[in-house]
C-alpha atoms as a PDB file:
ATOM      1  CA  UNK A   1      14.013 -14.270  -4.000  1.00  0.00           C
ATOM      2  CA  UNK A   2      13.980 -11.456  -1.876  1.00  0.00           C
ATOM      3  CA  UNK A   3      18.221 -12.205  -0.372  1.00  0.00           C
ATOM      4  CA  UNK A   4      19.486 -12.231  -4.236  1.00  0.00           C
ATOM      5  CA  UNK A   5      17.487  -9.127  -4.855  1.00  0.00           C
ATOM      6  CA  UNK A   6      18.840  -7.580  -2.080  1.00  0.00           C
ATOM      7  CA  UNK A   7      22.573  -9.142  -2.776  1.00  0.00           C
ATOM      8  CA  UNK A   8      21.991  -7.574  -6.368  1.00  0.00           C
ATOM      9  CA  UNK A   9      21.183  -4.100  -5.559  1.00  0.00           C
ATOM     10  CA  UNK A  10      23.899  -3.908  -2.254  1.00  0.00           C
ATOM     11  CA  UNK A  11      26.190  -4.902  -4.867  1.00  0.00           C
ATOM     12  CA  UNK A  12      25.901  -2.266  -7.338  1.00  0.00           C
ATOM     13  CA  UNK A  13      25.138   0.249  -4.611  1.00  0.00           C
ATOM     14  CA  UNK A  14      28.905  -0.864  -3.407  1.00  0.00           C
ATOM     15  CA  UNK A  15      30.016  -0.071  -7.553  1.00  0.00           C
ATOM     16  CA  UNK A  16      28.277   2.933  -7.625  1.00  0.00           C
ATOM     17  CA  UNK A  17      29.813   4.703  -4.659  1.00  0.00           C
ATOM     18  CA  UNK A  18      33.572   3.346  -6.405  1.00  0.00           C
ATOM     19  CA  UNK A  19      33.208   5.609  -9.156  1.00  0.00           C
ATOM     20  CA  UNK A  20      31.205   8.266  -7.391  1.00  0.00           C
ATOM     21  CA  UNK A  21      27.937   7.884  -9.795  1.00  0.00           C
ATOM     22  CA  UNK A  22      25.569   9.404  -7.537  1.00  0.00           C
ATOM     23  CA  UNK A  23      22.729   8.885 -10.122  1.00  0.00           C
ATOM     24  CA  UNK A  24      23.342   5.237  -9.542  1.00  0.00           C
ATOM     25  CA  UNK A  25      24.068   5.275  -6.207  1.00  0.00           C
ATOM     26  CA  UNK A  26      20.498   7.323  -5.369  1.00  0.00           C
ATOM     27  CA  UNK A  27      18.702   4.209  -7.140  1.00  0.00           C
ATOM     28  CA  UNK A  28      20.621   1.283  -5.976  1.00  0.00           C
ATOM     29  CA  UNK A  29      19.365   2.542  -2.415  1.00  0.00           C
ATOM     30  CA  UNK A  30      16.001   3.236  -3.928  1.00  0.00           C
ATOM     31  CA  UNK A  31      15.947  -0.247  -4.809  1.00  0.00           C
ATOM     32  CA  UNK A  32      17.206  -1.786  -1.560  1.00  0.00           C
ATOM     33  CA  UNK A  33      14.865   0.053  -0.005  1.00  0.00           C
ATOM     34  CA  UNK A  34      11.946  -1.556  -1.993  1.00  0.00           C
ATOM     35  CA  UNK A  35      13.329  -5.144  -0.838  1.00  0.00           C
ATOM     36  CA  UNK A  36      12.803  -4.086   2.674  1.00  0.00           C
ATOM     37  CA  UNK A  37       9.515  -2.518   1.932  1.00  0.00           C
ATOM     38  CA  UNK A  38       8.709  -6.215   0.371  1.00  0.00           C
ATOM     39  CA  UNK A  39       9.861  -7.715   3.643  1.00  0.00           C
ATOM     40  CA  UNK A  40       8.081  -5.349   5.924  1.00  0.00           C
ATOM     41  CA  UNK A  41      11.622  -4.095   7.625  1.00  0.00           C
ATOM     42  CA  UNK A  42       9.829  -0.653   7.475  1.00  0.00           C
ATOM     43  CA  UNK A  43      12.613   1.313   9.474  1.00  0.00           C
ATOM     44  CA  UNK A  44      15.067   0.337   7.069  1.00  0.00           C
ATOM     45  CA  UNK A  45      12.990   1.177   4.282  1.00  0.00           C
ATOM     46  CA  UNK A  46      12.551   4.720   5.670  1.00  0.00           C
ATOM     47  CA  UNK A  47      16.278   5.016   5.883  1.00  0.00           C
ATOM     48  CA  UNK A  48      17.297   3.574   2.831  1.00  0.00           C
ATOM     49  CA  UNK A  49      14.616   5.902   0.830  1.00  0.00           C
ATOM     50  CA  UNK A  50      15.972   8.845   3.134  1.00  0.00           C
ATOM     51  CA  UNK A  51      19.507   8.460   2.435  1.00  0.00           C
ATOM     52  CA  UNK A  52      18.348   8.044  -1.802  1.00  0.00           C
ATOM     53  CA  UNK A  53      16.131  11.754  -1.116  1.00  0.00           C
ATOM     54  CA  UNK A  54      19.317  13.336  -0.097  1.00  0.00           C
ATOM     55  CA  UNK A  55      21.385  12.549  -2.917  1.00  0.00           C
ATOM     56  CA  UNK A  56      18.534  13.138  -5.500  1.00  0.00           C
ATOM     57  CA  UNK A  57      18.218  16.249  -4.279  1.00  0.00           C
ATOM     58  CA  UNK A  58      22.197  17.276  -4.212  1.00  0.00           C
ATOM     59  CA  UNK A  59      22.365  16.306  -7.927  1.00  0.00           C
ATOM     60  CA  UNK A  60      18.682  18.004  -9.054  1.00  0.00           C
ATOM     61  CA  UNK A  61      17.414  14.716  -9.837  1.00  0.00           C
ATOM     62  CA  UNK A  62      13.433  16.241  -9.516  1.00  0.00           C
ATOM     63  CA  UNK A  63      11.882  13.128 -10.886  1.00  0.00           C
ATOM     64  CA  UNK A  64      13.892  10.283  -8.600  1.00  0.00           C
ATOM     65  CA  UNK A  65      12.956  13.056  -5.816  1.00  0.00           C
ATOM     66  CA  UNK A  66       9.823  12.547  -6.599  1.00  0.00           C
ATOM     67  CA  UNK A  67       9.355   9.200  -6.529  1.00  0.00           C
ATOM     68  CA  UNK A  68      11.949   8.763  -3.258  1.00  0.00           C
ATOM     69  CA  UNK A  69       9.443  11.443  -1.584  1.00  0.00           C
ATOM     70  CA  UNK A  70       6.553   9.429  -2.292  1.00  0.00           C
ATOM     71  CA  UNK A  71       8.015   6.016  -1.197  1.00  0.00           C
ATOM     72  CA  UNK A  72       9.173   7.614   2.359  1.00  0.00           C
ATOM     73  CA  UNK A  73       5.551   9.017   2.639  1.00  0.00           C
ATOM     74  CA  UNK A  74       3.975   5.616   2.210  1.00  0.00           C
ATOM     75  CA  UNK A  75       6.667   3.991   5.109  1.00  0.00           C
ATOM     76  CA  UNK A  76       6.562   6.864   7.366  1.00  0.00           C
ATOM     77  CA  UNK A  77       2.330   6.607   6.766  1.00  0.00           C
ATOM     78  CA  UNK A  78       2.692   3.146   8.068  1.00  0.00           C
ATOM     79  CA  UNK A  79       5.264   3.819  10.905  1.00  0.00           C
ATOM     80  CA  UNK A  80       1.659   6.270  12.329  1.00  0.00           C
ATOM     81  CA  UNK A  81       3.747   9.702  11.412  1.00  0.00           C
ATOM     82  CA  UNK A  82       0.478  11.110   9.230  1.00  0.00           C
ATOM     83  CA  UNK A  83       1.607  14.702   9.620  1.00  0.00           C
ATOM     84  CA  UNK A  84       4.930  13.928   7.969  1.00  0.00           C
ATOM     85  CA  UNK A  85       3.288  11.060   5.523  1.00  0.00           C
ATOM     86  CA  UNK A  86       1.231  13.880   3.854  1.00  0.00           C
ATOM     87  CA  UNK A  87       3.757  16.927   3.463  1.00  0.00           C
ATOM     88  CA  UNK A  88       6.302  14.160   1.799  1.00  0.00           C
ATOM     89  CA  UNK A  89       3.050  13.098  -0.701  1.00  0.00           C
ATOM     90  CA  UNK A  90       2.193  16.962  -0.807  1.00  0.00           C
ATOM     91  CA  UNK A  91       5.538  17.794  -2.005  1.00  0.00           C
ATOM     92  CA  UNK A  92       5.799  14.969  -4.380  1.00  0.00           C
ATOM     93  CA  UNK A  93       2.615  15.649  -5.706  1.00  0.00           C
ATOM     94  CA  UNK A  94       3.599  19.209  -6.444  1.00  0.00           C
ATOM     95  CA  UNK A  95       6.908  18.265  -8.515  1.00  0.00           C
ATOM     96  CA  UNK A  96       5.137  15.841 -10.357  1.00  0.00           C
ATOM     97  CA  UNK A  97       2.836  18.422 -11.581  1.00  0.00           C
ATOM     98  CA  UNK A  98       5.356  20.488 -12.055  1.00  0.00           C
ATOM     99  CA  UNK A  99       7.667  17.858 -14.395  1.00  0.00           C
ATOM    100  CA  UNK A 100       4.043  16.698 -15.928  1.00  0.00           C
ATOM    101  CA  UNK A 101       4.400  13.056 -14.611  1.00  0.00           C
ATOM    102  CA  UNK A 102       0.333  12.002 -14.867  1.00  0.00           C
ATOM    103  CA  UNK A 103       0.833   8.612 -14.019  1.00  0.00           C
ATOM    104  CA  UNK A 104       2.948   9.701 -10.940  1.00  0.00           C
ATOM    105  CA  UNK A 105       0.621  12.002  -9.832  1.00  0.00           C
ATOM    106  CA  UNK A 106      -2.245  10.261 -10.248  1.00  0.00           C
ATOM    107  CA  UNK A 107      -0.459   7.500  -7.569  1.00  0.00           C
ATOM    108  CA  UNK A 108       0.475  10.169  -5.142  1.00  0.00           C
ATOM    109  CA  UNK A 109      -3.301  11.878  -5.226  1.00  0.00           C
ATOM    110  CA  UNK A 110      -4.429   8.247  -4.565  1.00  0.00           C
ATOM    111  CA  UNK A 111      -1.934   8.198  -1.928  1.00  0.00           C
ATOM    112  CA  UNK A 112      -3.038  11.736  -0.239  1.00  0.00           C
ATOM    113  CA  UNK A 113      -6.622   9.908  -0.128  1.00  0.00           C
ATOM    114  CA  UNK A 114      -5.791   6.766   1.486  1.00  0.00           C
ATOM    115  CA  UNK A 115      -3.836   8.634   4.568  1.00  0.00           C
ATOM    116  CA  UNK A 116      -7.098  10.760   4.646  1.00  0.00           C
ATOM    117  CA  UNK A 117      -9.047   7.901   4.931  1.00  0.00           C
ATOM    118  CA  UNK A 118      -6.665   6.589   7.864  1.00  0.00           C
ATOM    119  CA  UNK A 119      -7.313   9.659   9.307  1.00  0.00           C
ATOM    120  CA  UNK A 120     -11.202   9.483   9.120  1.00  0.00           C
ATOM    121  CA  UNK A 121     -11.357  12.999   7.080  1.00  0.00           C
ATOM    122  CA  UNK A 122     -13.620  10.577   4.355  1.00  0.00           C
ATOM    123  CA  UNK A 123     -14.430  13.544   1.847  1.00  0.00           C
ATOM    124  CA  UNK A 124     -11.403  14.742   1.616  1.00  0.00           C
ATOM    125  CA  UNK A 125     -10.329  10.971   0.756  1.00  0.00           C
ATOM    126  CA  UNK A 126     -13.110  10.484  -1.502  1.00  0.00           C
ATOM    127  CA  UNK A 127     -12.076  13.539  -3.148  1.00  0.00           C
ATOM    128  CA  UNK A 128      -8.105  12.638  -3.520  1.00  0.00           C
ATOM    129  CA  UNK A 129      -9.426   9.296  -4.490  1.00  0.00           C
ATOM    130  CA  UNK A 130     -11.916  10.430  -7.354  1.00  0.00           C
ATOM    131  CA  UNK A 131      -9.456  12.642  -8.522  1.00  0.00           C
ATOM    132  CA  UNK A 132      -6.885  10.139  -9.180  1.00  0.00           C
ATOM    133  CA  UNK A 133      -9.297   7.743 -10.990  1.00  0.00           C
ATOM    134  CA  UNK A 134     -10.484  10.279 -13.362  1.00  0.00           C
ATOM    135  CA  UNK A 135      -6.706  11.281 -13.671  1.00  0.00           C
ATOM    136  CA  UNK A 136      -5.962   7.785 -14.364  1.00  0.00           C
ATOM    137  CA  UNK A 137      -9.090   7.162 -16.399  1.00  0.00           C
ATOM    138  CA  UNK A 138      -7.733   9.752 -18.681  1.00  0.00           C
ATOM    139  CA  UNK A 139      -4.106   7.673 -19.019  1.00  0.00           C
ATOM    140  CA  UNK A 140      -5.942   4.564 -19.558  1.00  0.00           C
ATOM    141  CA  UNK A 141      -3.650   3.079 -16.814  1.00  0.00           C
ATOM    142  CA  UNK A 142      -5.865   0.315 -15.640  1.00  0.00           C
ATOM    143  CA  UNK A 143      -3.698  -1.180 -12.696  1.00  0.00           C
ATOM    144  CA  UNK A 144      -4.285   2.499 -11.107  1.00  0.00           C
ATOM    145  CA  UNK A 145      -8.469   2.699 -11.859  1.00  0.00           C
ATOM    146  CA  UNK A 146      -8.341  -0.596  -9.927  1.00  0.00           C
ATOM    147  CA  UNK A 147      -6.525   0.665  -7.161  1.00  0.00           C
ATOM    148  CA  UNK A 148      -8.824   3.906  -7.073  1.00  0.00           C
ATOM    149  CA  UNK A 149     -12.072   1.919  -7.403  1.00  0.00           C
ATOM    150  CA  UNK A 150     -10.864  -0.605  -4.201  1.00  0.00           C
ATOM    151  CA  UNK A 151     -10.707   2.347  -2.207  1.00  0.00           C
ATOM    152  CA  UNK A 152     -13.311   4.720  -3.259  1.00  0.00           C
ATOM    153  CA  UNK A 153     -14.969   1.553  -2.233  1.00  0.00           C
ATOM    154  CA  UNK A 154     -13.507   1.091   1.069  1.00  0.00           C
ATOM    155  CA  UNK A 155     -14.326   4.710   1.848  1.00  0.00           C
ATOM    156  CA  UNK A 156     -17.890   4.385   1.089  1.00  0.00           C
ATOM    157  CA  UNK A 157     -17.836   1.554   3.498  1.00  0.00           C
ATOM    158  CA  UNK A 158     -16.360   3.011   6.434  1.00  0.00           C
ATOM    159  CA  UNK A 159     -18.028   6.456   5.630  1.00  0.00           C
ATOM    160  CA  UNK A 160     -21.522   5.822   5.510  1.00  0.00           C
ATOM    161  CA  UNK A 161     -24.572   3.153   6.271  1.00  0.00           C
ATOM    162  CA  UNK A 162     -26.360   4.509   3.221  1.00  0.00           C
ATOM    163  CA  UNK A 163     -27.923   1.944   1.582  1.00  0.00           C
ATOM    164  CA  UNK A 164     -27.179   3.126  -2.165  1.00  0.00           C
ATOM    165  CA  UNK A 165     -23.820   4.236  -1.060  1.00  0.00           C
ATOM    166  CA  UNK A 166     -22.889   0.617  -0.120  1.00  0.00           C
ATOM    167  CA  UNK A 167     -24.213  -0.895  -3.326  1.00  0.00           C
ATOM    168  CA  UNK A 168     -22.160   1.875  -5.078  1.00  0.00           C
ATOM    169  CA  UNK A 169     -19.328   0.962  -2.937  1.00  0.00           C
ATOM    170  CA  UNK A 170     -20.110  -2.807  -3.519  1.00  0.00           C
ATOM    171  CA  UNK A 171     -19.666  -1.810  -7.540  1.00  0.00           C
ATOM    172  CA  UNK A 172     -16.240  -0.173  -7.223  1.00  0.00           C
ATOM    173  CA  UNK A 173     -15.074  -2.993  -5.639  1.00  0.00           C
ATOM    174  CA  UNK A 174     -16.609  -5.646  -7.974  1.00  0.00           C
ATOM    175  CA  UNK A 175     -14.925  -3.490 -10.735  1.00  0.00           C
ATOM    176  CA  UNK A 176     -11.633  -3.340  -9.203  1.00  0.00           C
ATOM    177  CA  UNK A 177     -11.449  -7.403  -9.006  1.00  0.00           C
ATOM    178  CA  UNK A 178     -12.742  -7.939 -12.573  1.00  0.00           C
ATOM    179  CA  UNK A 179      -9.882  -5.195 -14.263  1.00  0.00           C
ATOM    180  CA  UNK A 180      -7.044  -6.872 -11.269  1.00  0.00           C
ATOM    181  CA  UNK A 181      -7.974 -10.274 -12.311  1.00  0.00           C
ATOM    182  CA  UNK A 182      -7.821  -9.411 -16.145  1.00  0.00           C
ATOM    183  CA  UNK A 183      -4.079  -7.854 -15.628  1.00  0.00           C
ATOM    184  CA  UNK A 184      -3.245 -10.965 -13.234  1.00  0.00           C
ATOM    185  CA  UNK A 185      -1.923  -8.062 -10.440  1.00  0.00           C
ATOM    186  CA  UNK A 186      -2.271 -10.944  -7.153  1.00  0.00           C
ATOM    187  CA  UNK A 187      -2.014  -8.491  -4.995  1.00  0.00           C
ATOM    188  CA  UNK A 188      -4.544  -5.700  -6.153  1.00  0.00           C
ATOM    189  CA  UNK A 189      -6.797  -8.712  -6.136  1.00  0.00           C
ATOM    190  CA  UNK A 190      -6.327  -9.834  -2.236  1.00  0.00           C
ATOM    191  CA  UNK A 191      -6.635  -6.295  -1.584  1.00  0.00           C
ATOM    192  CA  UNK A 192     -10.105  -5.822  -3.499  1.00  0.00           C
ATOM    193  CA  UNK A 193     -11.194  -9.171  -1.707  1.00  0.00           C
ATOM    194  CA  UNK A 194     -10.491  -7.545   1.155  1.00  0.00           C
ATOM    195  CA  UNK A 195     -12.543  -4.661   0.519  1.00  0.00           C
ATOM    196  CA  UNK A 196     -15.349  -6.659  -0.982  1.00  0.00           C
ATOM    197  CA  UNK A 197     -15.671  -9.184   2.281  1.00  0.00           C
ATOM    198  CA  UNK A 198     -15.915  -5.601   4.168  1.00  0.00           C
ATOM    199  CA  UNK A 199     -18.479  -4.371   2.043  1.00  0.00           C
ATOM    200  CA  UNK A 200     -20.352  -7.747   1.827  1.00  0.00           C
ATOM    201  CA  UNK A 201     -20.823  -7.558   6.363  1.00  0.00           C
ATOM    202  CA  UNK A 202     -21.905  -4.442   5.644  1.00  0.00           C
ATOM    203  CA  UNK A 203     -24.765  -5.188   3.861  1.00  0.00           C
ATOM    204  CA  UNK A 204     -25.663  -8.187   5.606  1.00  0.00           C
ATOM    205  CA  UNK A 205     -24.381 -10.639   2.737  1.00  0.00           C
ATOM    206  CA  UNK A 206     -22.367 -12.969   5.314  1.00  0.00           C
ATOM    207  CA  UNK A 207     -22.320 -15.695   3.151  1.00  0.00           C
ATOM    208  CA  UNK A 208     -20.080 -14.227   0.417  1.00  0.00           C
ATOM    209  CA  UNK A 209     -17.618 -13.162   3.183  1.00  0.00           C
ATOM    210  CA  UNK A 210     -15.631 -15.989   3.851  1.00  0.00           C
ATOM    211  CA  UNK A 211     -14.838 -17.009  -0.170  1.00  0.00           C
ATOM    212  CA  UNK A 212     -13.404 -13.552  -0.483  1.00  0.00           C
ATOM    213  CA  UNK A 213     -11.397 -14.246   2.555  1.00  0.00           C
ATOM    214  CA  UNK A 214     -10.129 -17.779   2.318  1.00  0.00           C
ATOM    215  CA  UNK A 215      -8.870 -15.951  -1.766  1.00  0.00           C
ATOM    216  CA  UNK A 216      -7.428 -12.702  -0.403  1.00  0.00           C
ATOM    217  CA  UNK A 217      -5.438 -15.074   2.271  1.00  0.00           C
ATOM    218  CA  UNK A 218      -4.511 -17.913  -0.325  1.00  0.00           C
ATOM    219  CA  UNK A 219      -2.812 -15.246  -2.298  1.00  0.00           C
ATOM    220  CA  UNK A 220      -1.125 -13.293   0.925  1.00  0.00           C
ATOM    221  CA  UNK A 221       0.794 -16.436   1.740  1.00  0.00           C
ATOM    222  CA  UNK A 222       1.539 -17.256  -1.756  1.00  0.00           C
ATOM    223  CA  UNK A 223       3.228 -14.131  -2.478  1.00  0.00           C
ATOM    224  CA  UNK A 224       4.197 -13.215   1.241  1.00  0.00           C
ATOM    225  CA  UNK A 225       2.848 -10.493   2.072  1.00  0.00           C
ATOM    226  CA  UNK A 226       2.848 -10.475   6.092  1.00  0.00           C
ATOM    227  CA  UNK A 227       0.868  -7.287   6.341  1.00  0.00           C
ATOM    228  CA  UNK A 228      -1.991  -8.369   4.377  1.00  0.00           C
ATOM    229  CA  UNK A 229      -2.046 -11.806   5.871  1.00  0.00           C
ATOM    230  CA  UNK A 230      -2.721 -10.188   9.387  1.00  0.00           C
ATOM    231  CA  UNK A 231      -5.341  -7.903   8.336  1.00  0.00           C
ATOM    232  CA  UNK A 232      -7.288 -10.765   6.458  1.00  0.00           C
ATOM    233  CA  UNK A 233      -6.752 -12.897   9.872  1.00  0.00           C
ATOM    234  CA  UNK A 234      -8.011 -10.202  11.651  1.00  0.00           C
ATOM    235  CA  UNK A 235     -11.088  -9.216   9.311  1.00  0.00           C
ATOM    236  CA  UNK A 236     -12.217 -13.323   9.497  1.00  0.00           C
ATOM    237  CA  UNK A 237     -11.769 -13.189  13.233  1.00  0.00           C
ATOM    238  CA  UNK A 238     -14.409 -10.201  13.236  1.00  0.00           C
ATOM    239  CA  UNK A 239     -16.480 -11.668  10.679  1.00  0.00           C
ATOM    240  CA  UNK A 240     -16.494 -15.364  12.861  1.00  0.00           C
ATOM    241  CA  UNK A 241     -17.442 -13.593  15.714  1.00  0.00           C
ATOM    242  CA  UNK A 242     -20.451 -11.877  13.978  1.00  0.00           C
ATOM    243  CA  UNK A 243     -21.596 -14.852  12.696  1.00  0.00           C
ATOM    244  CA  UNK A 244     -21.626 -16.389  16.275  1.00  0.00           C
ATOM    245  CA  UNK A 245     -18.547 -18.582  16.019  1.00  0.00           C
ATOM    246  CA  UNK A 246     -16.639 -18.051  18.588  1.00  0.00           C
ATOM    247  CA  UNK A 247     -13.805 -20.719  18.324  1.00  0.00           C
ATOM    248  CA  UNK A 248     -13.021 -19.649  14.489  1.00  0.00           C
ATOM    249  CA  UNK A 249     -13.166 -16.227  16.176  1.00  0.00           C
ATOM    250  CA  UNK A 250     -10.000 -16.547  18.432  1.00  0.00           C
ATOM    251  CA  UNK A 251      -8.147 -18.986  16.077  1.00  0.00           C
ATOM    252  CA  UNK A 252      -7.690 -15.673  13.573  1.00  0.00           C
ATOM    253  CA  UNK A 253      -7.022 -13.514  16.094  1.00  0.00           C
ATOM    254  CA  UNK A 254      -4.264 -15.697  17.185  1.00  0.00           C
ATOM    255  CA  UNK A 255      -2.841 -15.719  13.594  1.00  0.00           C
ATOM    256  CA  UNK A 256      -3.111 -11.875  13.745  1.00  0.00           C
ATOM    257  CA  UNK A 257      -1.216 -10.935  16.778  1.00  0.00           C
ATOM    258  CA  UNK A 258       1.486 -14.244  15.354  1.00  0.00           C
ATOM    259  CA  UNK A 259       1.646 -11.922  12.365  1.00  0.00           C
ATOM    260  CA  UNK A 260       1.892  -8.259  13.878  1.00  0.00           C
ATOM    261  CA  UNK A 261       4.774  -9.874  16.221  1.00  0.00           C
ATOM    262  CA  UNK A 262       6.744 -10.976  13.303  1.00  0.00           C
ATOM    263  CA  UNK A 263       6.452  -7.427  11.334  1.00  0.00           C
ATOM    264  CA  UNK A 264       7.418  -5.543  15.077  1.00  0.00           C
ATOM    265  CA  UNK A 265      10.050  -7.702  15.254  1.00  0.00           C
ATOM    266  CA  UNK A 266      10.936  -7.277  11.701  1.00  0.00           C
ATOM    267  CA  UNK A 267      10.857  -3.161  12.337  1.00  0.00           C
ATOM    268  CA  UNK A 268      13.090  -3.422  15.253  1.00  0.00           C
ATOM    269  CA  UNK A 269      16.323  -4.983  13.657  1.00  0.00           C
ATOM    270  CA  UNK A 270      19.332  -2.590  13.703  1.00  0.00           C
ATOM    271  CA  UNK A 271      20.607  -1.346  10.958  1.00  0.00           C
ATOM    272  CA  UNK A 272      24.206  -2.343   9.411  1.00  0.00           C
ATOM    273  CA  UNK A 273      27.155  -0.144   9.115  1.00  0.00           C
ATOM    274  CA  UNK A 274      26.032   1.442   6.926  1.00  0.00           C
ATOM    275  CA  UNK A 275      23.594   3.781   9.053  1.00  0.00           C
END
């Protein structure tokens, strides 16, 4: 799927830059850069959406800048450059209120929350992150209040051994898998599993743990999603080795490291002539 979607869009990418449509050409290397994103080639993401900023901003294209801004903030997040990550997401966020784009900037606040939370500031994340539900509350875009309620939840969890926190926390994410699962979005689901196995040895509820897991993985490898298959391997091999079992333990941790090897190795391919 992913080699004729990247055939398609290298293809008109190729037409685009025949007539000298730099409209077209800015989104056919968008879109190539989406297919990498897919495939977790994150270096060739980051230079496909860099070479799509430059032309969107030659031609005063402030909505595709937007969106190319926010897409390069989310790879260069992953790639461990936070200080980068959240001026591209600050400047998005500001054109977006600028051109009135809710829905976009109701992604890019939820964005600004989830580096804070990388970074440990937790109100400041909770605060990006409640903003953006209300925002999208207001839009009625449910796909978003899921993706703000699994990680208002997932800061609660990380933030705090409160008790009512964590059975607030335990709500968003129980919300966020009942609106993902009415929408059929697979992978807002494996990510609210996720959360919800987290918040679940948090409370002491170790019995509910592994069901969320064995789903959340069952869905990774169905839809291929490397990244989220490691962190599920690696959240079973801590949640075996809680629970005492020590063989089940390693056996995930194995499949982790298998899986961060294959996305290194998938970061470290050089890029084509076209670099």
């Amino acid at each position: 799927m992913y080699d004729l979607a990247l055939r398609y869009h290298e293809e008109s990418l190729h037409l685009w830059q025949k007539v000298s449509r730099q409209l077209g050409e800015s989104q056919a290397l968008v879109n190539i850069g989406l297919v990498y994103f897919e495939l977790g080639d994150l270096n060739k993401a980051q230079y496909y959406y860099t070479e799509a900023l430059k032309i969107k901003r030659i031609i005063g294209d402030r909505y595709g800048e937007s969106l190319a801004l926010n897409n390069l903030a989310n790879v260069v997040e992953i790639l461990g450059d936070n200080d980068n990550s959240l001026s591209l997401y600050q400047q998005s966020l500001e054109i977006k209120r600028e051109t009135g784009d809710r829905l976009a900037e109701a992604i890019t606040l939820k964005n600004i929350g989830s580096l804070y939370l990388r970074l440990s500031y937790f109100e400041l994340a909770f605060d990006f992150c409640r903003e953006a539900l209300q925002l999208n509350r207001s839009i009625q875009n449910r796909s978003g209040i899921a993706n703000c309620l699994s990680a208002l939840s997932s800061i609660l969890v990380k933030s705090t051994d409160d008790t009512e926190k964590l059975e607030e926390a335990l709500n968003y994410a129980l919300q966020s898998i009942e609106i993902y699962r009415e929408i059929a979005m697979p992978i807002g689901i494996c990510n609210s599993l996720f959360v919800l196995a987290k918040v679940y040895m948090n409370v002491g509820l170790m019995k509910e743990v592994s069901p969320c897991l064995e789903e959340a993985l069952a869905i990774a490898e169905t839809i291929g999603q490397i990244h989220h298959e490691a962190n599920v391997h690696l959240l079973f091999s801590e949640y075996y080795e809680l629970i005492g079992s020590n063989a089940e333990a390693l056996y995930h941790y194995k499949k982790f490291i298998e899986h961060k090897e294959k996305i290194s190795a998938g970061n470290s391919i050089q890029f084509d002539a076209l670099r």
